[in-house]
Every structure is written in structure tokens, then in C-alpha cells.
Protein backbone atom coordinates (compact mmCIF):
# COMPACT_ATOMS: atom_id res chain seq x y z
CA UNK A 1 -87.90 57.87 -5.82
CA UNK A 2 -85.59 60.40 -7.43
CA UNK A 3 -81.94 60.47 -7.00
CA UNK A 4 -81.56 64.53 -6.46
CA UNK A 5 -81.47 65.04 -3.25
CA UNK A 6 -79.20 61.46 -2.60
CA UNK A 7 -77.16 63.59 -4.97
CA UNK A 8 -77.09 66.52 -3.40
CA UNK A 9 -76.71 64.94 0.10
CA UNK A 10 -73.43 63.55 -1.07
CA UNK A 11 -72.08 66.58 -2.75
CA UNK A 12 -73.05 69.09 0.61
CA UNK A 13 -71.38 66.67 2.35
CA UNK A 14 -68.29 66.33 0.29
CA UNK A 15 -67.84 69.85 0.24
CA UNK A 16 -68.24 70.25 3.59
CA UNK A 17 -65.83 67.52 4.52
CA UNK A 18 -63.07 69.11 2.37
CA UNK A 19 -63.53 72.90 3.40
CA UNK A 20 -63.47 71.50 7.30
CA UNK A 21 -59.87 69.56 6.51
CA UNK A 22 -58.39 72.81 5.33
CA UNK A 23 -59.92 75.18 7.88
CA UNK A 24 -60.29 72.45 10.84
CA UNK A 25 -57.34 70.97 11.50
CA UNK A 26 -55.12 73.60 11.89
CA UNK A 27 -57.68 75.25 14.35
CA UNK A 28 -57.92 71.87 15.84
CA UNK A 29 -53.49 71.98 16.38
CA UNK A 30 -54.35 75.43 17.61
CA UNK A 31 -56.42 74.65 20.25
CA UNK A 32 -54.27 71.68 21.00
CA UNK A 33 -51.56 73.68 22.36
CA UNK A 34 -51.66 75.64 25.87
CA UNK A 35 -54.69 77.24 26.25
CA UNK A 36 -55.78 80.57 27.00
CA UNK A 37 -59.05 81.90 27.85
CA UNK A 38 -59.76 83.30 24.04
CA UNK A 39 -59.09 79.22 23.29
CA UNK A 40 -61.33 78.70 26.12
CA UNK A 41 -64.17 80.86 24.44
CA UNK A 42 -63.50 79.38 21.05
CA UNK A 43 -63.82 75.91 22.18
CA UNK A 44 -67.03 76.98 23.95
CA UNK A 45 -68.48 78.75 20.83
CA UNK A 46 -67.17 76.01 18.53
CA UNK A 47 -69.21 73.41 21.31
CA UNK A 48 -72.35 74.84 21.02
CA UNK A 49 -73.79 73.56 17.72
CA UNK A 50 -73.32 70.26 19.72
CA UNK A 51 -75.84 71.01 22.49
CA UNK A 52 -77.79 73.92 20.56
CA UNK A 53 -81.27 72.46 19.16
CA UNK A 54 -80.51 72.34 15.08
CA UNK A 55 -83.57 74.91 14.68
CA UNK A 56 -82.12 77.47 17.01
CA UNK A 57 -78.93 77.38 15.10
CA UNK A 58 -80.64 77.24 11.71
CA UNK A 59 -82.42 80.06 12.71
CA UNK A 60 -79.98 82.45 13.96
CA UNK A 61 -78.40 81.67 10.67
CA UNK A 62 -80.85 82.41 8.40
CA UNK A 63 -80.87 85.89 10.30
CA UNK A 64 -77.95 86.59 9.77
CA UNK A 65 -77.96 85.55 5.80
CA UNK A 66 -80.97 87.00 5.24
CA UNK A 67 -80.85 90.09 2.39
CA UNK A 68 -81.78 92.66 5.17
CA UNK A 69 -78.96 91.91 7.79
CA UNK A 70 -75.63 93.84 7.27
CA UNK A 71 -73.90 90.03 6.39
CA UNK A 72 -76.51 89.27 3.92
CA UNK A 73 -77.39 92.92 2.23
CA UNK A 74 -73.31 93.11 2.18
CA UNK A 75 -72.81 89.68 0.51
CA UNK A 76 -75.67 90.66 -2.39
CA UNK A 77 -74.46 94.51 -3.03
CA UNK A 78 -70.70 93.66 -3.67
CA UNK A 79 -70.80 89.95 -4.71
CA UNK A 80 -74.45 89.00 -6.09
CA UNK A 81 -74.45 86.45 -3.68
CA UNK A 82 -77.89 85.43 -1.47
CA UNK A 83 -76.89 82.22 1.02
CA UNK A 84 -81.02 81.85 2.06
CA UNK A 85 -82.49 79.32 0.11
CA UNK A 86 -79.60 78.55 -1.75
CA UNK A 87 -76.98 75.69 -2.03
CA UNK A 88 -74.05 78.03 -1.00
CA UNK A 89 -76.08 79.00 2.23
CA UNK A 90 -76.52 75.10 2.99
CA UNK A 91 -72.67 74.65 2.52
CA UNK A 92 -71.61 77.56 4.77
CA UNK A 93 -74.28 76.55 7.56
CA UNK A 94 -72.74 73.01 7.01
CA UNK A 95 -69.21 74.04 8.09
CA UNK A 96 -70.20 76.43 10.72
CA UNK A 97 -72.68 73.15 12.23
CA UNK A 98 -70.22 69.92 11.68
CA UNK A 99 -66.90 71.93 12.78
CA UNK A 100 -66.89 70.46 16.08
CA UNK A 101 -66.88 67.11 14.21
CA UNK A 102 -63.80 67.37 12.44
CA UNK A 103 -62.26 69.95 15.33
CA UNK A 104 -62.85 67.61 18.60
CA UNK A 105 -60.89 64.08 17.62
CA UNK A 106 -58.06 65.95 16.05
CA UNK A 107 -57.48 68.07 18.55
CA UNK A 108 -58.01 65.81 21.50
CA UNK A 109 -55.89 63.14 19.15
CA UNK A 110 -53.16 65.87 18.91
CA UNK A 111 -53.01 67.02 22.87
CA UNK A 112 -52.11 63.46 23.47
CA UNK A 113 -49.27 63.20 21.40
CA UNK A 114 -45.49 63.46 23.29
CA UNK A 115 -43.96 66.46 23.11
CA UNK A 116 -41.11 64.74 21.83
CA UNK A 117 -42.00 64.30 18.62
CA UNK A 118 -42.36 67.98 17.93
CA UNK A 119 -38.85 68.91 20.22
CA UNK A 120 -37.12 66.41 18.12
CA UNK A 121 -38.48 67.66 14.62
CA UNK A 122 -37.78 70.81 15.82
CA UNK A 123 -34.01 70.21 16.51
CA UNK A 124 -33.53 68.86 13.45
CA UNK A 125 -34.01 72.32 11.53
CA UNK A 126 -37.58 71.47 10.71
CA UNK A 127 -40.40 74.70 10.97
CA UNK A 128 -43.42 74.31 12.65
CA UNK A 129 -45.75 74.16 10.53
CA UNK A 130 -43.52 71.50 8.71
CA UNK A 131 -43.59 69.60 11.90
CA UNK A 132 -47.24 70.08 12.05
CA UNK A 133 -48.06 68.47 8.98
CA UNK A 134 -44.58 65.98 8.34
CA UNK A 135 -44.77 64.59 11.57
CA UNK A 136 -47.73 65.21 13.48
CA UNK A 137 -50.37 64.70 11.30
CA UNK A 138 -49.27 61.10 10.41
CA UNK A 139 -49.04 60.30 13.90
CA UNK A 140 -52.50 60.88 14.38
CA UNK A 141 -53.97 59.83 10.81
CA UNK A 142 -56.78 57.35 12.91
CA UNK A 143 -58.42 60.11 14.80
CA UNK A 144 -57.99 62.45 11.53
CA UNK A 145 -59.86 59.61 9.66
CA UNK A 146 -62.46 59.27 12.20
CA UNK A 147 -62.87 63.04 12.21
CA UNK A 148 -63.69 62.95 8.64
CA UNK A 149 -66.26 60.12 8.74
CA UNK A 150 -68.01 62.35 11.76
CA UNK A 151 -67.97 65.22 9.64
CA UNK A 152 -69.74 63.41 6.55
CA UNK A 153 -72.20 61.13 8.14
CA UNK A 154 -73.20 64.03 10.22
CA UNK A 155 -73.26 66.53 7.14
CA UNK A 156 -75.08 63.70 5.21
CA UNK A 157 -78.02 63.41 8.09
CA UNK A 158 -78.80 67.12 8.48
CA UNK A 159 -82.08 68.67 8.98
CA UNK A 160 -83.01 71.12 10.89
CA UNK A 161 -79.90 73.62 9.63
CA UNK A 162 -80.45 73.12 6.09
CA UNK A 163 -84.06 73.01 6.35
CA UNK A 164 -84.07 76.50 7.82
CA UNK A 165 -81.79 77.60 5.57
CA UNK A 166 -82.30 76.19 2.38
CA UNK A 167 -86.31 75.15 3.05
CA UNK A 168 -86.97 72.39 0.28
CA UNK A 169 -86.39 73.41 -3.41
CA UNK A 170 -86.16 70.75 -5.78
CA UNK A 171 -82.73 70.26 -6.93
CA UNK A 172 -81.36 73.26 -5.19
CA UNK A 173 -81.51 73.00 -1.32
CA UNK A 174 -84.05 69.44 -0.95
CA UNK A 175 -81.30 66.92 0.08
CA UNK A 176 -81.89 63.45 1.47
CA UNK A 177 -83.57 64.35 4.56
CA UNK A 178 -85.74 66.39 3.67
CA UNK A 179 -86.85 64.09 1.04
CA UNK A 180 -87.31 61.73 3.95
CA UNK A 181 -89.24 64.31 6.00
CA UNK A 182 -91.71 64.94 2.84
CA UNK A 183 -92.71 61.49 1.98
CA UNK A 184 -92.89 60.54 5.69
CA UNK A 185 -95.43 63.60 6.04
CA UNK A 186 -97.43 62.72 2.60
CA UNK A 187 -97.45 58.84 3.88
CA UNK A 188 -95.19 57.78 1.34
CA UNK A 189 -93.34 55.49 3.37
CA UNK A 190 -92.09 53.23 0.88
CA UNK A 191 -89.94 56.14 -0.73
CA UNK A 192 -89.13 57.39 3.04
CA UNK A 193 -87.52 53.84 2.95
CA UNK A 194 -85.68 53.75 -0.04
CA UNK A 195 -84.03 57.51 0.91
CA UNK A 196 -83.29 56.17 4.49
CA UNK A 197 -81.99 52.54 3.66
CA UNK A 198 -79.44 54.37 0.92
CA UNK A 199 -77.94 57.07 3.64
CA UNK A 200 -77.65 54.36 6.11
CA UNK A 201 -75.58 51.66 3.75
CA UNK A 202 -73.34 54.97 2.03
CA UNK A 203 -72.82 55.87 6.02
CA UNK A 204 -72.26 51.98 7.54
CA UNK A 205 -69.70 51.24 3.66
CA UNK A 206 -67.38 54.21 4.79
CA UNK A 207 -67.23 53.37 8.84
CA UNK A 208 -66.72 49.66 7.62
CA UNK A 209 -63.68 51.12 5.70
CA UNK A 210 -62.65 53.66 7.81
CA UNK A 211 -62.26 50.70 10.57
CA UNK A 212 -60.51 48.23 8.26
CA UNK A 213 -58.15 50.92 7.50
CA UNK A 214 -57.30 51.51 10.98
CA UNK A 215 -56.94 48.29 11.92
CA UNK A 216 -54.49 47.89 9.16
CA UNK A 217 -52.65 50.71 10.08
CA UNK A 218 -52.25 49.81 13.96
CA UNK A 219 -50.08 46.88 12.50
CA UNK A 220 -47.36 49.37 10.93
CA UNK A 221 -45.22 52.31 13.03
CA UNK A 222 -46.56 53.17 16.37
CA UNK A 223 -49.03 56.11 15.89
């Protein structure tokens, strides 16, 4: 068994986890406030890698990076930069496929918070986006750190996205399960095992973590 694609597994998903944080939670506060039918249609569009088969997503994707659409032929003219069959190409089609993962349980977490927290931030002299992160945010750190488990495990156990748009190259786009796939479907089961049984302890170490640390934080301040 080699330990490139376990590798690579862990760093797509790290990087996927961290870009989602910055560019997830405040469209997760966004959508937490009063909606409006463009939040209605974001929500919707932001839903749909949820019930969309992982192929059909993968493979509008890989349309739309490939060199002869205007995103792709754009991207390699003015920044040398091809997202098909490349690592880059697996990160961005990991953020645009575990969004919902890090969006959902913040923003639900967030639409259930009293409005008195923010009126009373707010009255002291405190902006909103100070608010947002001072005094909502820590109010809600269990769902946040549930959001970010979702977001990695799910990263971690792609397929059918990165397979589409990365396909298998060693080292480059071949992470952990499409190792799996590819010793399942040369009858190398015994590697298929060793890939698998390492993604499922890395997953079940971090929920087991994730849980204690919640249940240690329900004993301090009222979230």
C-alpha cells in the first residue's frame, strides 16, 4: 500500500476545510438573517450538490474547467492555470461540493440564536461584523465544530467529483478513494482494506474529539 493518496486525501481535505471557514460562514450568517427570494435561490443552488448524483456534478464541472470553455480557456490564457486533471481543480470542485456541509449547521445554528444577543452587542457601540464574530460565533462554536468535521469527513470520502475531475494520476489527483476504487477493481482487496480501515479510524479519532469537546464545553457558559 502506498501512503500518496492517504496523503493527499488529508491535504484536499484540509484545504478544503479552511477555504469553506473563510468563505462559509459568513454566507452561512448571511443566509441566517431574513430571507429574500435571491437567499431563497442561493440556498436552493447551494442544496443541490446534496441531492445531485456526484457524477452529474463532476461532470458539469469538468465542462466548465475544461481548456475549451470560456472559464477554462480564460483561466490558462491570463494565469497558466488548467483545473482538469489537476490538484487545484480537485480543491475548487471540493469547495463548490462540501459547501452545504459547512453552510447548513452554521446557519441553522445561527437562526436559532436570540436576537438579543446581537441588540445588546449592538447597543453597546459594537459593529456588526464585530458582533458577528465576538459574540455570535462563540455562541454557536458546537454546530461550527460539527460543520467542520462534515466538511472533512465528507471532503476525505469523495469520489465521483474528484474522479471526474482529477481522473487518477499518481500523486497528483489519485486520493484515497480512488485508491480504494482501483484495488477493489484489480481484486486487491487486502490493500482496498488497509486504504478503507485508515479513512475510517482518521474520520471516527476526530468525531470522537469533536464530541468530547462539546461535551466539555456544554459544562461552561450557556451557548
Amino acid at each position: 500500500m502506498e501512503w500518496t493518496p492517504i496523503v493527499l486525501s488529508l491535504k484536499l481535505a484540509a484545504i478544503t476545510t479552511v477555504i469553506l471557514l473563510i468563505i462559509g460562514v459568513p454566507l452561512a450568517y448571511w443566509l441566517s438573517k431574513r430571507s429574500s427570494i435571491g437567499k431563497v435561490i442561493v440556498e436552493a443552488l447551494l442544496t443541490m450538490p446534496l441531492v445531485l448524483p456526484p457524477s452529474v456534478l463532476g461532470f458539469y464541472l469538468l465542462l466548465s474547467f475544461s481548456p475549451e470553455s470560456t472559464v477554462g480557456s480564460w483561466l490558462l490564457r491570463y494565469f497558466n492555470i488548467s483545473l482538469v486533471f489537476s490538484f487545484e481543480g480537485l480543491v475548487v470542485a471540493s469547495v463548490i461540493y462540501s459547501l452545504p456541509f459547512m453552510v447548513s449547521p452554521v446557519k441553522s445554528a445561527l437562526a436559532h440564536l436570540p436576537s438579543s444577543l446581537a441588540q445588546a452587542s449592538y447597543t453597546m457601540g459594537k459593529s456588526e461584523w464585530e458582533t458577528f464574530y465576538r459574540i455570535l460565533l462563540p455562541n454557536i462554536r458546537s454546530s461550527l465544530y460539527t460543520a467542520i468535521v462534515l466538511t472533512f469527513a465528507h471532503t476525505l470520502g469523495e469520489f465521483g467529483v474528484v474522479l471526474m475531475i482529477g481522473g487518477k494520476l499518481d500523486g497528483i489527483t489519485k486520493v484515497a478513494s480512488i485508491a480504494i476504487y482501483d484495488a477493489v477493481d484489480s481484486n486487491q482487496f487486502m490493500e482496498a482494506n488497509q486504504y478503507s480501515m485508515i479513512l475510517f479510524a482518521i474520520t471516527f479519532v476526530i468525531v470522537i474529539l469533536v464530541f468530547i469537546f462539546n461535551r466539555n464545553s456544554a459544562r461552561g457558559p450557556l451557548e
